[in-house]
N, C-alpha and C. Protein backbone atom coordinates (compact mmCIF):
# COMPACT_ATOMS: atom_id res chain seq x y z
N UNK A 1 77.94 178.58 -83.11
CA UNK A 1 78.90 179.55 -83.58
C UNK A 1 79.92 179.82 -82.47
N UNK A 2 81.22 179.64 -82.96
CA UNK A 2 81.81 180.28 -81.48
C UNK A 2 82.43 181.22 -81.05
N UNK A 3 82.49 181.18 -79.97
CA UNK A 3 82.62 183.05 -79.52
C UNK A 3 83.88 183.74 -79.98
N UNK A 4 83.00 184.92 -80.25
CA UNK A 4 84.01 186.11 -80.70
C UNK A 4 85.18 186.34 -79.46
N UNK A 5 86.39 186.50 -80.12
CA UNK A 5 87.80 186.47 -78.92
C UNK A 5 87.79 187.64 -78.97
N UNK A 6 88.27 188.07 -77.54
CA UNK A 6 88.48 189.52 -77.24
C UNK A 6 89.83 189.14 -76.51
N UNK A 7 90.09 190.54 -76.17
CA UNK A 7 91.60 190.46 -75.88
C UNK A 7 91.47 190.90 -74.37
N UNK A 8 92.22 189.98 -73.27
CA UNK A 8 92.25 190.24 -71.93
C UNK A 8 93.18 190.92 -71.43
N UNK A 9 92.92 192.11 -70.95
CA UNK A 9 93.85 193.18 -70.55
C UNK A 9 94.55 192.61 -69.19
N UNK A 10 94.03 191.70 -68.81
CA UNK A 10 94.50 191.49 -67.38
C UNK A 10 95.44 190.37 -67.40
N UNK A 11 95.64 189.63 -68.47
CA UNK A 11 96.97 188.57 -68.66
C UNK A 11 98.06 189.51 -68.71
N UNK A 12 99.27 188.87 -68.14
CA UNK A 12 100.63 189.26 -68.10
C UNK A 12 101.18 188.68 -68.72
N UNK A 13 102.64 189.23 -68.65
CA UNK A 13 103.53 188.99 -69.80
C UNK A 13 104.04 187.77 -68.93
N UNK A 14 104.59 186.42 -69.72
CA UNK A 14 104.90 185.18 -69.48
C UNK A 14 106.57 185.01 -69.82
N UNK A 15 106.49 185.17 -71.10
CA UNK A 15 108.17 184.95 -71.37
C UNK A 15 108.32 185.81 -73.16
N UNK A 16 109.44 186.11 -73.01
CA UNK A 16 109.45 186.85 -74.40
C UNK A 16 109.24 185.41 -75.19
N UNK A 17 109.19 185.72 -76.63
CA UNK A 17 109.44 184.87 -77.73
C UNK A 17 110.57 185.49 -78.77
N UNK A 18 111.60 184.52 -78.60
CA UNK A 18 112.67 185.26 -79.81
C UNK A 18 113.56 185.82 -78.96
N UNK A 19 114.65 186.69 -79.26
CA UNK A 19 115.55 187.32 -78.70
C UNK A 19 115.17 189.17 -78.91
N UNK A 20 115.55 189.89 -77.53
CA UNK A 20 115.05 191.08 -77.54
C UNK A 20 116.22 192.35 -78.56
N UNK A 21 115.44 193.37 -78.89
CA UNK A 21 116.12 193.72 -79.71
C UNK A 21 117.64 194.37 -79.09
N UNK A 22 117.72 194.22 -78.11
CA UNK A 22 119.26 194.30 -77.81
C UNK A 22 120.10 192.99 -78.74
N UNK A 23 119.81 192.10 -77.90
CA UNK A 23 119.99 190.93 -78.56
C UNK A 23 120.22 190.75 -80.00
N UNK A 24 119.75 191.50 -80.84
CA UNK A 24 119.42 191.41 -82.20
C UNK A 24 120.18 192.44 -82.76
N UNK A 25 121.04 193.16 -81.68
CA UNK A 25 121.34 194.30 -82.10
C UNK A 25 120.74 195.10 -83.32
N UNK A 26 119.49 195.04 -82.76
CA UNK A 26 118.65 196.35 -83.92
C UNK A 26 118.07 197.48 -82.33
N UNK A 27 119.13 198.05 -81.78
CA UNK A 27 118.89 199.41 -81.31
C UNK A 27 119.76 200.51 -80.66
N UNK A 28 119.34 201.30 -79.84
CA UNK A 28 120.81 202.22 -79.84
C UNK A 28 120.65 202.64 -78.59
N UNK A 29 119.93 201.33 -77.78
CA UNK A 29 119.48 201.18 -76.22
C UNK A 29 118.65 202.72 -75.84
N UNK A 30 117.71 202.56 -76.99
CA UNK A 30 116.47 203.91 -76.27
C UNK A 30 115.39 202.79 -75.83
N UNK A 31 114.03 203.45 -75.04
CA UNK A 31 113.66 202.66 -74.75
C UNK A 31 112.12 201.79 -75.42
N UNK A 32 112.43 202.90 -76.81
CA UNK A 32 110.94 202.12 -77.76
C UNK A 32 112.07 200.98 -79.00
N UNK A 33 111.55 200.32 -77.93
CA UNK A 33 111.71 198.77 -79.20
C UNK A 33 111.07 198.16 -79.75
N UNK A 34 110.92 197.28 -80.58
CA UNK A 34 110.13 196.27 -80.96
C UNK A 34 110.35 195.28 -79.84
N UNK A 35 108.96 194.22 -80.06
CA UNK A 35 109.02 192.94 -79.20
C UNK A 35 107.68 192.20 -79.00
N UNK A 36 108.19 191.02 -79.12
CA UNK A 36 107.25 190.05 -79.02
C UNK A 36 106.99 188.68 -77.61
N UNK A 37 106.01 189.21 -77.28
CA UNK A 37 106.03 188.20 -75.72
C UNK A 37 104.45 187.62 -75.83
N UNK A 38 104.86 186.23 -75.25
CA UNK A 38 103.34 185.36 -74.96
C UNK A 38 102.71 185.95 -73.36
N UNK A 39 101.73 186.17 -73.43
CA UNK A 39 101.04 186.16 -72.62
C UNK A 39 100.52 184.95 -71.38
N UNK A 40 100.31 185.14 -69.96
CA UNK A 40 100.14 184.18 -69.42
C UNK A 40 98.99 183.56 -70.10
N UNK A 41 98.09 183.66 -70.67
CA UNK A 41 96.85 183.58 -71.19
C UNK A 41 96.64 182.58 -72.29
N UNK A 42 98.35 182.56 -72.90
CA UNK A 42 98.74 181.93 -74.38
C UNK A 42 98.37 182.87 -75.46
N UNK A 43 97.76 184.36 -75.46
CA UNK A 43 97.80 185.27 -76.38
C UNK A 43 99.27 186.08 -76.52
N UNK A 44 99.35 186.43 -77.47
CA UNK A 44 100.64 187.23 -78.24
C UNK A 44 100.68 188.42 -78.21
N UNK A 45 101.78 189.37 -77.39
CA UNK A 45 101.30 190.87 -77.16
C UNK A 45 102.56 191.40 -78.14
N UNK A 46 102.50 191.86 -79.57
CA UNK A 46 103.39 192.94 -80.29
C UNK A 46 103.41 193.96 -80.06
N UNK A 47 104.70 194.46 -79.47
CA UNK A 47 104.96 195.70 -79.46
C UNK A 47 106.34 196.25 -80.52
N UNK A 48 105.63 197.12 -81.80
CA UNK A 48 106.38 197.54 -82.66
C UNK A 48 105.40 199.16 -83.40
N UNK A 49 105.79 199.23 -84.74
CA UNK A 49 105.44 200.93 -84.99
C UNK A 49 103.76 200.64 -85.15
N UNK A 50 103.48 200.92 -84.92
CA UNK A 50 101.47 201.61 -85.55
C UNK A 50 101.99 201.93 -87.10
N UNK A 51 101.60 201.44 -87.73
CA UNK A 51 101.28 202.06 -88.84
C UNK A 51 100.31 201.79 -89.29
N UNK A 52 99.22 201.79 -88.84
CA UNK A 52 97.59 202.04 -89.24
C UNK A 52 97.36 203.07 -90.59
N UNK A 53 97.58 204.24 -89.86
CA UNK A 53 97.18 205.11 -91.37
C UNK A 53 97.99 205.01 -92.23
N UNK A 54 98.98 204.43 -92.49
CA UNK A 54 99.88 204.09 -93.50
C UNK A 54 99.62 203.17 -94.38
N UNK A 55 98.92 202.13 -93.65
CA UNK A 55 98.77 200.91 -94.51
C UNK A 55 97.16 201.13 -94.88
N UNK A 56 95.86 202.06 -93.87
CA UNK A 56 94.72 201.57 -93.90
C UNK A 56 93.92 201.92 -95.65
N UNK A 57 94.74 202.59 -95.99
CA UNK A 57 93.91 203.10 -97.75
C UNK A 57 94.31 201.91 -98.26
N UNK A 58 95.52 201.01 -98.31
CA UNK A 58 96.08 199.78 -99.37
C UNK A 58 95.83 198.55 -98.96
N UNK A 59 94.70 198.13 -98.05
CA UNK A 59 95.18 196.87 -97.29
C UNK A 59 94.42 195.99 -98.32
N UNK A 60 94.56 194.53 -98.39
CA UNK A 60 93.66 193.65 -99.37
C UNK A 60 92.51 193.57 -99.00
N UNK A 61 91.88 193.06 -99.86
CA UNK A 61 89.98 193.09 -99.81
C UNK A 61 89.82 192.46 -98.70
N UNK A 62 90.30 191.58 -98.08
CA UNK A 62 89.45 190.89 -97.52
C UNK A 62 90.79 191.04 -95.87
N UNK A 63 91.11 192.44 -95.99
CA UNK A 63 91.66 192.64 -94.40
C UNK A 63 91.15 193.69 -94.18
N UNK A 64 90.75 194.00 -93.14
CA UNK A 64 90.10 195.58 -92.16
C UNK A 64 90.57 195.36 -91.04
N UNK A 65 90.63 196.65 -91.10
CA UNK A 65 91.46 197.02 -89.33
C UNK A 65 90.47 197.97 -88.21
N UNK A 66 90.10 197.14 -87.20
CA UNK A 66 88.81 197.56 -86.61
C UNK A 66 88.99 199.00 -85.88
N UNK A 67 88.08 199.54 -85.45
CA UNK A 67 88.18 200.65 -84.86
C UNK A 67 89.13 200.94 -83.28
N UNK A 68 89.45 199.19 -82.77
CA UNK A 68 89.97 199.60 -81.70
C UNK A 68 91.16 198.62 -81.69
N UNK A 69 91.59 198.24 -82.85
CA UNK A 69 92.77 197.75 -83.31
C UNK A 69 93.96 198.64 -84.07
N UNK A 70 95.01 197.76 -84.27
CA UNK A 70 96.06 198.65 -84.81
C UNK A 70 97.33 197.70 -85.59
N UNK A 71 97.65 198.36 -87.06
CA UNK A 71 98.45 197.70 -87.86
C UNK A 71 99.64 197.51 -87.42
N UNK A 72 100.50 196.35 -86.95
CA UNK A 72 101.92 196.74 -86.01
C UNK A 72 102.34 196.22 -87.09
N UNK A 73 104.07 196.70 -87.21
CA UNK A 73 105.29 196.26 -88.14
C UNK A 73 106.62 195.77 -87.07
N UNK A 74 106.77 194.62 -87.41
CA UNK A 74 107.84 194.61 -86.14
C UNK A 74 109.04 193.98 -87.34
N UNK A 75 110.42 194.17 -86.84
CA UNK A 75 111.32 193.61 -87.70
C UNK A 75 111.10 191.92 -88.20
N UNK A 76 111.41 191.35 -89.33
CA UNK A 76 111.55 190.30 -90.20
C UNK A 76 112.43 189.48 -88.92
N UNK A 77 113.51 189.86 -88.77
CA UNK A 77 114.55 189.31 -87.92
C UNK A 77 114.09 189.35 -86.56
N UNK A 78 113.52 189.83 -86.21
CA UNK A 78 112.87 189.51 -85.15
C UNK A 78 111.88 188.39 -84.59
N UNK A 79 110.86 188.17 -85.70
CA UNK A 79 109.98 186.99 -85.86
C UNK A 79 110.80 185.99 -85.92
N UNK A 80 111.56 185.97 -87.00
CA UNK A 80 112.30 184.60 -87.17
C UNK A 80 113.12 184.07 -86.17
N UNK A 81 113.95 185.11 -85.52
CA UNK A 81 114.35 184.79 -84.04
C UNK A 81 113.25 184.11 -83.19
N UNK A 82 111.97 184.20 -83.03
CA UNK A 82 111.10 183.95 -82.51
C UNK A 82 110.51 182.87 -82.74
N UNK A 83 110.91 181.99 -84.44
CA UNK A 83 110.37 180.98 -84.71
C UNK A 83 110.51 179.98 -84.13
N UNK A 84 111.96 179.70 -82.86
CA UNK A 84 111.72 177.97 -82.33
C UNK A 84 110.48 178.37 -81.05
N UNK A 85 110.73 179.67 -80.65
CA UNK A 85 109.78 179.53 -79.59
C UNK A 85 107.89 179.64 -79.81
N UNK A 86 107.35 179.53 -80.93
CA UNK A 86 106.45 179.77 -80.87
C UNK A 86 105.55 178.19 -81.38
N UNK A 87 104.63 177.67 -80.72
CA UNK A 87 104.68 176.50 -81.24
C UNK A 87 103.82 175.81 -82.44
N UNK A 88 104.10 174.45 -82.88
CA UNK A 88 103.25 174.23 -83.81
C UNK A 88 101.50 174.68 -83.81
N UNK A 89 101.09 174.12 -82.74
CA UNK A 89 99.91 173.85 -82.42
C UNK A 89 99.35 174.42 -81.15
């Protein structure tokens, strides 16, 4: 069986993926943005809204959101900006 992934607090941030939301002009230069960066590690760190209790009564059968996890929403346009950099495989 193979091992359960946990998430390493001690990888750093490597390079964004996508263009930042300046870039995207989705902000009004405060300093909570959305954003998406690879980790030295090759894990994916999102930073966008929590909406945990928003989504946790409607989610589909077969998604749960663990006790020390959290539902992020980050802009559409943002990902897709992000799509040449993230790779196939």
């Amino acid at each position: 069986m193979p091992a359960r992934w946990e998430a390493d607090s001690s990888a750093s941030f490597k390079r964004r993926l996508g263009k930042s939301a300046a870039e995207l002009d989705m902000t009004d230069n405060n300093p909570s943005c959305p954003d998406l960066w690879e980790l030295d590690n090759g894990d994916i760190a999102v930073i966008g809204r929590d909406l945990t209790a928003e989504y946790s009564r409607r989610l589909p059968a077969d998604v749960s959101i663990g006790h020390n996890e959290a539902l992020v929403v980050l802009p559409r346009k943002m990902l897709i900006a992000a799509k040449e950099d993230i790779p196939n495989a």
